[in-house]
C-alpha atoms as a PDB file:
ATOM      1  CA  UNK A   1      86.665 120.962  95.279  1.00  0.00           C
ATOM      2  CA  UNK A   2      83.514 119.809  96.918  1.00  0.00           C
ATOM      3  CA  UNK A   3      82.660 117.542  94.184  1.00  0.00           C
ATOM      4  CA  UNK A   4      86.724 115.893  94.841  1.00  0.00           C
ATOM      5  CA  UNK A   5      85.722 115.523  98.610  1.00  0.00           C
ATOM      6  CA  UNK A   6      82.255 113.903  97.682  1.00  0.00           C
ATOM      7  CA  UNK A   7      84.262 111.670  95.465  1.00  0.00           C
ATOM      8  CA  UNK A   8      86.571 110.090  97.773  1.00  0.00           C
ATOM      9  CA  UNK A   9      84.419 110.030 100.507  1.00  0.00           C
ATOM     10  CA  UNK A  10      82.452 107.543  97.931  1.00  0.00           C
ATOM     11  CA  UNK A  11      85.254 105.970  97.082  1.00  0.00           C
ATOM     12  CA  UNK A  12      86.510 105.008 100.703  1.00  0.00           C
ATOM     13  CA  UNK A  13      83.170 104.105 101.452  1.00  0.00           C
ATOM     14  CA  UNK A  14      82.936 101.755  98.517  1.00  0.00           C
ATOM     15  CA  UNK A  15      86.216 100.470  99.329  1.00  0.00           C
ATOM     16  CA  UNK A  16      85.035  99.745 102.672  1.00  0.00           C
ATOM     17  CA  UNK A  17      81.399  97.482 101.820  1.00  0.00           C
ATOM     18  CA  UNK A  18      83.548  95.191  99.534  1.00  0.00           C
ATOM     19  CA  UNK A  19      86.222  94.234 102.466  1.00  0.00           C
ATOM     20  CA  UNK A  20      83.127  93.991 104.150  1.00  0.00           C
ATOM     21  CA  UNK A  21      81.657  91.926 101.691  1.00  0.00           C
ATOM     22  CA  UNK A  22      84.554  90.093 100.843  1.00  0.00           C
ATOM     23  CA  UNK A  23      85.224  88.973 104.634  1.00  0.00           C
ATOM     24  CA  UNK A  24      81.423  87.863 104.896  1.00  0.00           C
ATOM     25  CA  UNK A  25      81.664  85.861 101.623  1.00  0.00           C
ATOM     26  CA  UNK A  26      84.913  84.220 103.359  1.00  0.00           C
ATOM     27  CA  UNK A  27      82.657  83.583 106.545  1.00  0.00           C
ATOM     28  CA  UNK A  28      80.414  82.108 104.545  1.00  0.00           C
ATOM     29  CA  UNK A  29      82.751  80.049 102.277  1.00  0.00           C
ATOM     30  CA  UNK A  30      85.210  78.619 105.675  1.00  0.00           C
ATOM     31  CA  UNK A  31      82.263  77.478 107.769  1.00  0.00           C
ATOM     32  CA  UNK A  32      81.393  74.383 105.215  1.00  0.00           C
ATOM     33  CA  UNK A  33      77.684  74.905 105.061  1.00  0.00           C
ATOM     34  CA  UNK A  34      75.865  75.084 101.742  1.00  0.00           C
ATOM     35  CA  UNK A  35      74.103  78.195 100.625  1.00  0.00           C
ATOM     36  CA  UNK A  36      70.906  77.006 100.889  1.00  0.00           C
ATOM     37  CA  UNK A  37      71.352  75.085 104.440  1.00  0.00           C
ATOM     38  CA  UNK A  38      72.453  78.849 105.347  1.00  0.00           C
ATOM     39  CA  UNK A  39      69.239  80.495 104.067  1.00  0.00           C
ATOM     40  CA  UNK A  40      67.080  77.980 105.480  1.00  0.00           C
ATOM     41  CA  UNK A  41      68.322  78.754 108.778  1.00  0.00           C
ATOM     42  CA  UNK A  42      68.296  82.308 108.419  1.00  0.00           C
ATOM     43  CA  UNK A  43      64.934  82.409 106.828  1.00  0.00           C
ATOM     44  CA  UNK A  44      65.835  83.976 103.460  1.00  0.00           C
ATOM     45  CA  UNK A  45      65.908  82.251  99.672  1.00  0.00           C
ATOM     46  CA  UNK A  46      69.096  80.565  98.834  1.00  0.00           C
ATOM     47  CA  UNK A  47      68.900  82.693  95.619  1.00  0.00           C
ATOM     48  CA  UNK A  48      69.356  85.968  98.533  1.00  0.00           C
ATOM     49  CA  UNK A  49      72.301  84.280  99.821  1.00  0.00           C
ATOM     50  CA  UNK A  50      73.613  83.959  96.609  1.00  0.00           C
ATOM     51  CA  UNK A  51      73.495  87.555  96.043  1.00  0.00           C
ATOM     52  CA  UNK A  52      75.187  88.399  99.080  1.00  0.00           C
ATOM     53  CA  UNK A  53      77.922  85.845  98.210  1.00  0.00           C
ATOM     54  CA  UNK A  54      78.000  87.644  94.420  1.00  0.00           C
ATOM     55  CA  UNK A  55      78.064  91.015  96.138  1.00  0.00           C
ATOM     56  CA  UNK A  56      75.122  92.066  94.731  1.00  0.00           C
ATOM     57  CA  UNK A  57      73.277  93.121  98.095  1.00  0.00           C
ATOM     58  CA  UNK A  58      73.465  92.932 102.163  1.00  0.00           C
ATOM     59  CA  UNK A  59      71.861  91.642 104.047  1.00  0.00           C
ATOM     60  CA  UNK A  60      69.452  93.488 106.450  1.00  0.00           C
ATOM     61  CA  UNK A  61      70.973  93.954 110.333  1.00  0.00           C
ATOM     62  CA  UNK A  62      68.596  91.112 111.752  1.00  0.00           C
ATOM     63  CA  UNK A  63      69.327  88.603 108.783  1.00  0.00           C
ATOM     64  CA  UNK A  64      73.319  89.927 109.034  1.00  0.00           C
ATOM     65  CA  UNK A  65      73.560  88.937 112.912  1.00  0.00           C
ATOM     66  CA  UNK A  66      71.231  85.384 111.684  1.00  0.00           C
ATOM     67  CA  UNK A  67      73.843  85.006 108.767  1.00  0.00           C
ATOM     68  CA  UNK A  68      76.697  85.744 111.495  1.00  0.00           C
ATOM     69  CA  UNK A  69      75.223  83.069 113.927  1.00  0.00           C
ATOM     70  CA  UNK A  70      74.998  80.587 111.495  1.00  0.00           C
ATOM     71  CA  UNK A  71      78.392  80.708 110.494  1.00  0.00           C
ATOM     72  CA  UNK A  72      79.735  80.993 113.213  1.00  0.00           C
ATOM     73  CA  UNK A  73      81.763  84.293 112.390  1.00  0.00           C
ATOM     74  CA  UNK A  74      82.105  87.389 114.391  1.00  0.00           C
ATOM     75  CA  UNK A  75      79.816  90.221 113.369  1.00  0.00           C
ATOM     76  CA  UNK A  76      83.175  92.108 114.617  1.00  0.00           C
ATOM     77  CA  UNK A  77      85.633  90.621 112.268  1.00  0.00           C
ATOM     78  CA  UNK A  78      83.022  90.665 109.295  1.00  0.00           C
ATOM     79  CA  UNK A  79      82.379  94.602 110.002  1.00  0.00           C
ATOM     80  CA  UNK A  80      86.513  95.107 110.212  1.00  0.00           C
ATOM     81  CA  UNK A  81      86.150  96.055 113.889  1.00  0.00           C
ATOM     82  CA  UNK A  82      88.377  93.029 114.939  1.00  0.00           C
ATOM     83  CA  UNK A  83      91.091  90.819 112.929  1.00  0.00           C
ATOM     84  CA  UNK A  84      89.065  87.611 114.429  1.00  0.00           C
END
């Protein structure tokens, strides 16, 4: 039974990171920029913001809120807290 729990606890969470993912690679995609203006301005490789747009990895909070900023996309919206 525990093991069940565990397991869709997992699940939910995993389900969660790729909307979240999925809305930041959107973010990312809508504001025009290319990847490697983007990591130049949030002071990461353009291979990093690669992977994030792959799914691969996140971004840490400080480069997140840099990635939001650049972007010009609601940390809110990306994190499913608002629709906008």
């Amino acid at each position: 039974m525990e093991n069940s729990i565990a397991r869709g606890y997992e699940d939910n969470i995993s389900t969660e990171l790729r909307s979240i993912q999925h809305r930041m690679r959107q973010a990312v995609l809508h504001s025009g920029k290319q990847q490697k203006d983007i990591a130049t301005e949030i002071g990461v490789s353009a291979q990093t913001v690669s992977k994030y747009m792959k799914h691969d990895i996140f971004p840490a909070l400080d480069t997140f809120a840099k990635l939001c900023k650049s972007v010009d996309a609601s940390s809110d919206y990306i994190l499913g807290i608002s629709k906008d």
